[in-house]
C-alpha atoms as a PDB file:
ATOM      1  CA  UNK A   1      67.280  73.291  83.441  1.00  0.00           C
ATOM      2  CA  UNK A   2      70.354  71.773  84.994  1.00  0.00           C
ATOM      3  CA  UNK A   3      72.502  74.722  83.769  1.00  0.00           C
ATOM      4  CA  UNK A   4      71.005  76.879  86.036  1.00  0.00           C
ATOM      5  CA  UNK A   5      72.237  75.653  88.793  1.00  0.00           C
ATOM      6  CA  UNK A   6      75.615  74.267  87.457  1.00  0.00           C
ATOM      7  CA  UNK A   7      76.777  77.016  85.703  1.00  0.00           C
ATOM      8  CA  UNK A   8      77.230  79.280  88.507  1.00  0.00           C
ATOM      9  CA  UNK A   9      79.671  76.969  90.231  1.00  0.00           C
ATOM     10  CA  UNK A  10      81.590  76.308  87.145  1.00  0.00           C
ATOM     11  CA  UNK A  11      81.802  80.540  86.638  1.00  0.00           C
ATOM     12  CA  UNK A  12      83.158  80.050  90.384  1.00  0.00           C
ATOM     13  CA  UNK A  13      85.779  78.032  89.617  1.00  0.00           C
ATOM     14  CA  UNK A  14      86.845  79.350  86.448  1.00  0.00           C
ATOM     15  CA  UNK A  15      86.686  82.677  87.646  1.00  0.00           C
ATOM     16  CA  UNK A  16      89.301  81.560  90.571  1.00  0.00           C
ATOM     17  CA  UNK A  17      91.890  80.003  88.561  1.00  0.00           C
ATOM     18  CA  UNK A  18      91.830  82.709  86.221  1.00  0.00           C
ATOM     19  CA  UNK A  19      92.200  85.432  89.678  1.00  0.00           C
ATOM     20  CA  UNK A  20      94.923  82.473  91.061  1.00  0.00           C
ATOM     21  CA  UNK A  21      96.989  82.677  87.544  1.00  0.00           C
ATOM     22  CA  UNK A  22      96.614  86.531  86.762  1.00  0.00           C
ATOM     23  CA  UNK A  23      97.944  86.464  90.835  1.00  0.00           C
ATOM     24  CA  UNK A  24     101.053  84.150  90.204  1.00  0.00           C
ATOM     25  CA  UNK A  25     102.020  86.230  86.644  1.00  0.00           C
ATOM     26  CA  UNK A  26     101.729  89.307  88.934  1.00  0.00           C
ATOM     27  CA  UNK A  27     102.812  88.374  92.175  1.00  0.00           C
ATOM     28  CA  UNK A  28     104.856  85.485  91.991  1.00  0.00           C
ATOM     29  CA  UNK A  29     104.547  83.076  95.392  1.00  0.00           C
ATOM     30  CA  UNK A  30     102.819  85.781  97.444  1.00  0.00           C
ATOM     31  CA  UNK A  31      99.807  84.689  95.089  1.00  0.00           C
ATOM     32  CA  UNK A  32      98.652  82.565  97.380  1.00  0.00           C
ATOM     33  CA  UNK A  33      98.292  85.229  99.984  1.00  0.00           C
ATOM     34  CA  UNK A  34      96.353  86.786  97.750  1.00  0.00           C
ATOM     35  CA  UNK A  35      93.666  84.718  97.930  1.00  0.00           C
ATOM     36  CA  UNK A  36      89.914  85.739  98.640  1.00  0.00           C
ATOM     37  CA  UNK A  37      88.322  89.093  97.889  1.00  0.00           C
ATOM     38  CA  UNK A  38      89.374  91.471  95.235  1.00  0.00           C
ATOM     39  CA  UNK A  39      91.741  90.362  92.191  1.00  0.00           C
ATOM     40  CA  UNK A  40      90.895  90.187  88.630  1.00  0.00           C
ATOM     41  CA  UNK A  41      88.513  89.071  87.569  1.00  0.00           C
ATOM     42  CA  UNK A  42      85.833  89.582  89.833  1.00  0.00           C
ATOM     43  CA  UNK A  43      84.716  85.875  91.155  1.00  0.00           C
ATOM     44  CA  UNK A  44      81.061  87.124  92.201  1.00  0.00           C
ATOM     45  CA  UNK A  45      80.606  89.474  88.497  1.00  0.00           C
ATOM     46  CA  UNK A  46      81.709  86.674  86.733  1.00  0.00           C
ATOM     47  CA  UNK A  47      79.184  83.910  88.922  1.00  0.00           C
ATOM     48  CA  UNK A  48      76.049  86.283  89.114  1.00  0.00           C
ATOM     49  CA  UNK A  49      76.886  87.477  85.351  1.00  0.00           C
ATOM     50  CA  UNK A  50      77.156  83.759  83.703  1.00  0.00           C
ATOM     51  CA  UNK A  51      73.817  83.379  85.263  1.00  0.00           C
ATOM     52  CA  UNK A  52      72.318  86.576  83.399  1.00  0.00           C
ATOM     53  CA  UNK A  53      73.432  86.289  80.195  1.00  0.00           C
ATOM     54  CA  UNK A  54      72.776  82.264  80.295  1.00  0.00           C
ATOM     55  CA  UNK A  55      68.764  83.745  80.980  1.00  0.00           C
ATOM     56  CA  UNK A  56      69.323  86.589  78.085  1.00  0.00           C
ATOM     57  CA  UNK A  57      70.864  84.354  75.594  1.00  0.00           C
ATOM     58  CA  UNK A  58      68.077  81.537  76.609  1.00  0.00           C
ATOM     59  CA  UNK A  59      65.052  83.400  77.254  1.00  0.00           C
ATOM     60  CA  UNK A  60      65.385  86.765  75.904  1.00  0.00           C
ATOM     61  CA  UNK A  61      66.867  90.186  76.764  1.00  0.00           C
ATOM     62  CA  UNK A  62      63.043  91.164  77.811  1.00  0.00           C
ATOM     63  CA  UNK A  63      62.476  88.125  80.230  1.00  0.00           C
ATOM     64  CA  UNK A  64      61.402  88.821  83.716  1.00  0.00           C
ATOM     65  CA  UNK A  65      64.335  86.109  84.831  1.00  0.00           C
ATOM     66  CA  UNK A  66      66.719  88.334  82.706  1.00  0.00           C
ATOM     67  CA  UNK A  67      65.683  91.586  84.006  1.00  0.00           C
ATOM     68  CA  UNK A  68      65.563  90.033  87.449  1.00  0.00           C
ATOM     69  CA  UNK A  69      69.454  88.661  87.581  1.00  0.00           C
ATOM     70  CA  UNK A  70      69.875  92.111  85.629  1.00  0.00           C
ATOM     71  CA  UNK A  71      69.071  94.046  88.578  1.00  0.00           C
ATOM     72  CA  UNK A  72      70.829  92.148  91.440  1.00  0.00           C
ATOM     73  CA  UNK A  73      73.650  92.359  88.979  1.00  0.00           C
ATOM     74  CA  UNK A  74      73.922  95.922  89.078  1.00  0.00           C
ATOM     75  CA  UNK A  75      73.501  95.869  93.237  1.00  0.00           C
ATOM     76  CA  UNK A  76      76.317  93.558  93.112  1.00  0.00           C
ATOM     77  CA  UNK A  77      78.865  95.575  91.163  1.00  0.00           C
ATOM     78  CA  UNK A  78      77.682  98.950  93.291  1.00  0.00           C
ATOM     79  CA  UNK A  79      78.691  96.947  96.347  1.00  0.00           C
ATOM     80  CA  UNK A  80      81.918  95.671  94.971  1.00  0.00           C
ATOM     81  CA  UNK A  81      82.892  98.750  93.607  1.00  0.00           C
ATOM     82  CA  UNK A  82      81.675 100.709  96.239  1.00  0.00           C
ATOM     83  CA  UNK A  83      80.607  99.404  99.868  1.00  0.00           C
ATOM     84  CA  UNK A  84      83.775  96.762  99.959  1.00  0.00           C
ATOM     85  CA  UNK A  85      86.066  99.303  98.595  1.00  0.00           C
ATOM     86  CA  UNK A  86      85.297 101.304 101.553  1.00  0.00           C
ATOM     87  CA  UNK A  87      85.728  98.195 104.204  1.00  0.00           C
ATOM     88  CA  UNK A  88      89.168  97.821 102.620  1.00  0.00           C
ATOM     89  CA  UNK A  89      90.235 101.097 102.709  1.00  0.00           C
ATOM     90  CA  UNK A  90      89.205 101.291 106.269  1.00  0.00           C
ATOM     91  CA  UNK A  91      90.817  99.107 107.202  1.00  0.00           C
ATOM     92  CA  UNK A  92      93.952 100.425 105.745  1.00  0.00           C
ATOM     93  CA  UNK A  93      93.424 103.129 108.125  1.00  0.00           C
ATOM     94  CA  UNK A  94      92.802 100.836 111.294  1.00  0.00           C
ATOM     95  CA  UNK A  95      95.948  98.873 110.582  1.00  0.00           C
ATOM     96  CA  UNK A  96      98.013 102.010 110.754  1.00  0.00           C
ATOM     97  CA  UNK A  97      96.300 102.904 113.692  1.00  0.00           C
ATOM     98  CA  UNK A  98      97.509  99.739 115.308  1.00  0.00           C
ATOM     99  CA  UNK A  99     100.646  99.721 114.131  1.00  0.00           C
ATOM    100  CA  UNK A 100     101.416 102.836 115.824  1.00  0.00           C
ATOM    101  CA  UNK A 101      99.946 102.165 119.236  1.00  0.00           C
ATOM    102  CA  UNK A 102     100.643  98.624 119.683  1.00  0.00           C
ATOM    103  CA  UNK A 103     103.056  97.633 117.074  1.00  0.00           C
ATOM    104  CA  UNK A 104     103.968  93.651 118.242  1.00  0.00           C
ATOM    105  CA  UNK A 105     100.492  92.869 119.283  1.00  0.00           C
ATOM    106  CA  UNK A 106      98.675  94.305 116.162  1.00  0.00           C
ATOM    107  CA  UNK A 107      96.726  92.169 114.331  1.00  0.00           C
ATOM    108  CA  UNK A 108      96.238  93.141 110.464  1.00  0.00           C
ATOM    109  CA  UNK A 109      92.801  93.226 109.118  1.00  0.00           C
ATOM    110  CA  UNK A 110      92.415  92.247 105.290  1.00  0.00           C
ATOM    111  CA  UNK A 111      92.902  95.448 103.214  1.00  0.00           C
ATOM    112  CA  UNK A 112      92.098  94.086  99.487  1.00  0.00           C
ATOM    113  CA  UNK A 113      88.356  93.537  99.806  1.00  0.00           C
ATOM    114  CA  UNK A 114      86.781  95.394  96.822  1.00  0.00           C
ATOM    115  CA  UNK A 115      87.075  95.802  92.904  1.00  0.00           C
ATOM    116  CA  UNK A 116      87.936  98.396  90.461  1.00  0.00           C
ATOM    117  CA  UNK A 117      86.055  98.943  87.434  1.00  0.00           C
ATOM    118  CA  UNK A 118      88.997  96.783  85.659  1.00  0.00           C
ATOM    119  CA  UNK A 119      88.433  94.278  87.599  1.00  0.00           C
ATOM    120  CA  UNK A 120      84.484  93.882  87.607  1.00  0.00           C
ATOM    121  CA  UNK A 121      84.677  94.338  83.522  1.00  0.00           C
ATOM    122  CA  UNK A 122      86.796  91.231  83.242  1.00  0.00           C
ATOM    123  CA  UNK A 123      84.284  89.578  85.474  1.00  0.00           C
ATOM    124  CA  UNK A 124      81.607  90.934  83.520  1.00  0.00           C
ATOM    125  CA  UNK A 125      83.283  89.807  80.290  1.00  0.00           C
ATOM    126  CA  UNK A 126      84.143  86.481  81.564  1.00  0.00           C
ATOM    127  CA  UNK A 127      80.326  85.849  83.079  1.00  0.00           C
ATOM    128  CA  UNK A 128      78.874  87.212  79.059  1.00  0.00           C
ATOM    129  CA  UNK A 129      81.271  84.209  77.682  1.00  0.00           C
ATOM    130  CA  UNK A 130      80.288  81.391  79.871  1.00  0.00           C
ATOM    131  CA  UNK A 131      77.271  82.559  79.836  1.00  0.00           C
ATOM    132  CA  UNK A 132      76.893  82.611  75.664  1.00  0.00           C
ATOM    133  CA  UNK A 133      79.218  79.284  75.983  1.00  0.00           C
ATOM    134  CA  UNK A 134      76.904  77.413  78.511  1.00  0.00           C
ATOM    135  CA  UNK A 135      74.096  77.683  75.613  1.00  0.00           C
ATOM    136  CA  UNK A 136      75.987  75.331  73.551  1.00  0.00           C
ATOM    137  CA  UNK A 137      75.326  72.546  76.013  1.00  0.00           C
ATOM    138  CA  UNK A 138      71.309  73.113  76.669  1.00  0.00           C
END
């Protein structure tokens, strides 16, 4: 099945202009900035969910391929939610550090790395329509 491995680049770049236009409505020019990790939605829920549901809808909600995706589902929202949140508030931290000691030689690290739980439901939500939505097409 082709939609297997179109579908998750198509989540990809839906998932971005959605993040890029939620970013201008927000943020105005600086939305360009904000490109890359964090933002609603969640560009890897919404890629790795599309995928899931497209095998749930398709195969069943008992499938091995469902209950597969299922699980590396859930390790990817822990680490968004969790592990990347961390890195980012880190290094928050760090950059203050460096600001204080060395203030025109410091160089910034990224701060916005992870998700909230807003942001990985929209993901979520957008992955469970593209997902139901790619089933038209197969």
């Amino acid at each position: 099945m082709m939609m297997y491995i179109l579908l998750p680049f198509l989540s990809w770049v839906i998932a971005g202009c959605c993040k890029f236009a939620v970013n201008t409505l927000r943020h105005g020019r600086a939305a360009k900035n904000l490109i890359g990790y964090g933002g609603f939605p969640s560009t890897h829920t919404t890629v790795l969910s599309s995928v899931v549901f497209f095998a749930g809808f398709q195969l069943g909600w008992q499938s091995p391929v469902f209950t597969l995706g299922l699980g590396a589902l859930v390790i990817l929202i822990i680490d968004a939610h969790g592990l990347r949140r961390k890195v980012g508030e880190q290094a928050a931290v760090l950059n203050r550090l460096q600001q204080k000691v060395d203030p025109e030689h410091a160089i910034l690290l990224r701060e916005r790395m992870g998700h909230s739980w807003m942001e990985i439901g929209g993901g979520l939500a957008l992955g469970a329509f593209l997902g139901w939505l790619a089933g038209f097409f197969c």
